[in-house]
Protein backbone atom coordinates (compact mmCIF):
# COMPACT_ATOMS: atom_id res chain seq x y z
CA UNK A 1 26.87 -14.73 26.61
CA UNK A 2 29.05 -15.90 24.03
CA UNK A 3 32.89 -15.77 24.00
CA UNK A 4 33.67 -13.04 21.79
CA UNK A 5 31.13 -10.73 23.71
CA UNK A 6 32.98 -11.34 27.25
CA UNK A 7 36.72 -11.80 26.50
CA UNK A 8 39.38 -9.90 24.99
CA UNK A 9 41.15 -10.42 21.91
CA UNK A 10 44.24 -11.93 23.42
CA UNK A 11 41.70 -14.02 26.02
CA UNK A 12 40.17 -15.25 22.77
CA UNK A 13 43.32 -16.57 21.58
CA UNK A 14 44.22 -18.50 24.37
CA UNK A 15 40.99 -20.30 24.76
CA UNK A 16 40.93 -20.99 21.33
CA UNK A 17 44.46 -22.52 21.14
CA UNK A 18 43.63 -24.50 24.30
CA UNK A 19 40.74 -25.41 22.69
CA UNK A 20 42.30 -26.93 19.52
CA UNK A 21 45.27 -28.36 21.11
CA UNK A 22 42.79 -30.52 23.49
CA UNK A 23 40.88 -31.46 20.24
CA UNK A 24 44.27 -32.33 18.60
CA UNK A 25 45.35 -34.18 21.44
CA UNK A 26 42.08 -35.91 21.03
CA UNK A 27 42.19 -36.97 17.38
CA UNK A 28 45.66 -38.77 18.22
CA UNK A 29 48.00 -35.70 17.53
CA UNK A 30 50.71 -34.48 19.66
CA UNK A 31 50.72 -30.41 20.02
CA UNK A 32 53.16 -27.89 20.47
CA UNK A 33 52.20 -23.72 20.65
CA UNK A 34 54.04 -21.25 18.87
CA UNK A 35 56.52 -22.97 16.74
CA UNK A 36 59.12 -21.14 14.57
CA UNK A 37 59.37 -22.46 11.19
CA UNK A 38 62.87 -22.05 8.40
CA UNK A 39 60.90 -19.22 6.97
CA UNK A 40 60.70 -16.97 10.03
CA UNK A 41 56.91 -17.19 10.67
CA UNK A 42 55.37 -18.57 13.80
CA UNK A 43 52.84 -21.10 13.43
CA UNK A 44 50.19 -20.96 16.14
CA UNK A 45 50.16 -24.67 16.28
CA UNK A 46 52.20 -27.72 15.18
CA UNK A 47 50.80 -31.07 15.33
CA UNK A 48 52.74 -34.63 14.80
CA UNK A 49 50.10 -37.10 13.97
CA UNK A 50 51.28 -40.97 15.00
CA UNK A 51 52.02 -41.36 11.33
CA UNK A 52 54.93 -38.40 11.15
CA UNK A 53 51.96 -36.52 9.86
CA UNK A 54 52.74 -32.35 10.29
CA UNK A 55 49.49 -30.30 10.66
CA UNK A 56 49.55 -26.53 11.35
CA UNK A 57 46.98 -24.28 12.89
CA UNK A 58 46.23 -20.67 12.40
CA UNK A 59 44.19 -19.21 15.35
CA UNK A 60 42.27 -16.21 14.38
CA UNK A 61 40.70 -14.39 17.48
CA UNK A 62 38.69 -12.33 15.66
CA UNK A 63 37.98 -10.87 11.78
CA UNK A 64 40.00 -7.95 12.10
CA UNK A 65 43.05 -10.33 13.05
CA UNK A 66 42.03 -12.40 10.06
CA UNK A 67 41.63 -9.50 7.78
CA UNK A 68 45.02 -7.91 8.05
CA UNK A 69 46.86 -11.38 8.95
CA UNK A 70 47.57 -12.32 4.89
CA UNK A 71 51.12 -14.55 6.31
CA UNK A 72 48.74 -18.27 6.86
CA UNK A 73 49.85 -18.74 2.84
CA UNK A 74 53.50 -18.92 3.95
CA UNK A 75 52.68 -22.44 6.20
CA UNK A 76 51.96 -24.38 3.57
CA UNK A 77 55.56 -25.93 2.59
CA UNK A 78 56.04 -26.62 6.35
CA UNK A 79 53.34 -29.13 7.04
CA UNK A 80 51.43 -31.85 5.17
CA UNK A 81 47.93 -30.25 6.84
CA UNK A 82 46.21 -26.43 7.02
CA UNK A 83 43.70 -25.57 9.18
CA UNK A 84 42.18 -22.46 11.12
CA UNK A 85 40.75 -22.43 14.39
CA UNK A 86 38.61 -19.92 15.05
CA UNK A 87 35.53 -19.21 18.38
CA UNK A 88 32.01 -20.44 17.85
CA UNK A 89 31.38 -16.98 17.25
CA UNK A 90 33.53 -16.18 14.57
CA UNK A 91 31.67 -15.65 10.88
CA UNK A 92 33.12 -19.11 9.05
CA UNK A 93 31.99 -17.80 5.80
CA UNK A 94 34.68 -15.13 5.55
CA UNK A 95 37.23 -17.97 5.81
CA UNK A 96 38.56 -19.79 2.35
CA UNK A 97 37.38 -23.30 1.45
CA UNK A 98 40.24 -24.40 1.13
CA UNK A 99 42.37 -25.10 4.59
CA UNK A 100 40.47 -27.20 7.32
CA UNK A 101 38.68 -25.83 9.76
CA UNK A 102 38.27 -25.95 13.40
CA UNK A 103 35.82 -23.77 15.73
CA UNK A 104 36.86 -23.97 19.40
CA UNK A 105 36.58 -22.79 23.04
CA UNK A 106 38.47 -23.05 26.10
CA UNK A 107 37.64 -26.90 26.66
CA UNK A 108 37.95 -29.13 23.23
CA UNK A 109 36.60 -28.25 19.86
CA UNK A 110 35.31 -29.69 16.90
CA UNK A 111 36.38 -30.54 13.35
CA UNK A 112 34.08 -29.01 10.88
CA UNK A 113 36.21 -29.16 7.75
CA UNK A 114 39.09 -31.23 7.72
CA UNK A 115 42.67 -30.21 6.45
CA UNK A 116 43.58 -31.83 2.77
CA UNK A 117 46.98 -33.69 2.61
CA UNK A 118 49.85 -32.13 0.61
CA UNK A 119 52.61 -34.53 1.41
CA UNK A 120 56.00 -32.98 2.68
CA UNK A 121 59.28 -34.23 0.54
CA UNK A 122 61.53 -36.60 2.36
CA UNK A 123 63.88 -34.47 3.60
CA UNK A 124 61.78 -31.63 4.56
CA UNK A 125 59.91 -33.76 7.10
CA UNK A 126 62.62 -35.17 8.20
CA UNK A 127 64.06 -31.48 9.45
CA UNK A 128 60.90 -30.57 10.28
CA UNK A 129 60.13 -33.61 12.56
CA UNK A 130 64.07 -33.47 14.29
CA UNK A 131 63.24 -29.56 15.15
CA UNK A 132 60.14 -30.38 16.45
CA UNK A 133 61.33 -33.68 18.83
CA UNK A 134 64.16 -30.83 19.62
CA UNK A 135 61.59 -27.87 20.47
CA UNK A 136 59.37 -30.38 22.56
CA UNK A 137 62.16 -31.55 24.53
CA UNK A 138 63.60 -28.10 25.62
CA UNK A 139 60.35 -27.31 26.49
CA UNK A 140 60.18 -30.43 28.61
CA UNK A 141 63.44 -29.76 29.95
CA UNK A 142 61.91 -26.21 31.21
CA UNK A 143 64.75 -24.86 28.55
């Protein structure tokens, strides 16, 4: 039985995030869920590679949430990295070339296209990096 078939939408969401933030975590990156960015959207996941690098992953639980979702564009001057994560299940070609691309369950994941680099300007990352140390530590402090 695959995922789609015996989960919900919102069940499919949270094993795919899981999923990607254990491969993250894996590839060296530190992740945080559901992170407001300046421009008022909420990025699924934001990752802080051990270089200061920003990557930002879209979840999309299933192809109606990717069809009328149109905001992933928006992300793109708040990280140096794009990428979706989507099931196994999920039909990759309706995706865009462009962004990385991760396919994920519950456990881990796998990279099958990885992100391009746009590097951030200076003083973007810097911001971006200080609200994220502050985000993870309120969330550490149970804040």
């Amino acid at each position: 039985m695959d995922l789609a078939s015996s989960l919900s939408r919102p069940e499919i969401t949270t094993q795919v995030t899981r999923g990607a933030a254990r491969l993250l975590a894996d590839l060296g990156y530190t992740p945080l869920a559901e992170v407001c960015l300046p421009n008022g959207r909420r990025a699924d996941l934001m990752a802080l590679s051990g270089k200061g690098e920003l990557l930002i992953v879209e979840v999309k639980s299933s192809v109606e949430d990717y069809r009328v979702d149109r905001k992933w564009p928006e992300y793109a001057p708040y990280c140096d990295r794009f990428a979706f994560a989507v099931a196994p299940e999920f039909p990759q070609d309706l995706l865009p070339e462009g962004p990385g691309l991760l396919v994920c369950d519950g456990f881990g994941g796998a990279v099958l296209r990885e992100a391009p680099t746009e590097a951030l300007a200076g003083a973007r990352r810097k911001a971006l990096l200080i609200g994220f140390a502050r985000l993870a530590a309120l969330r550490s402090a149970g804040i």
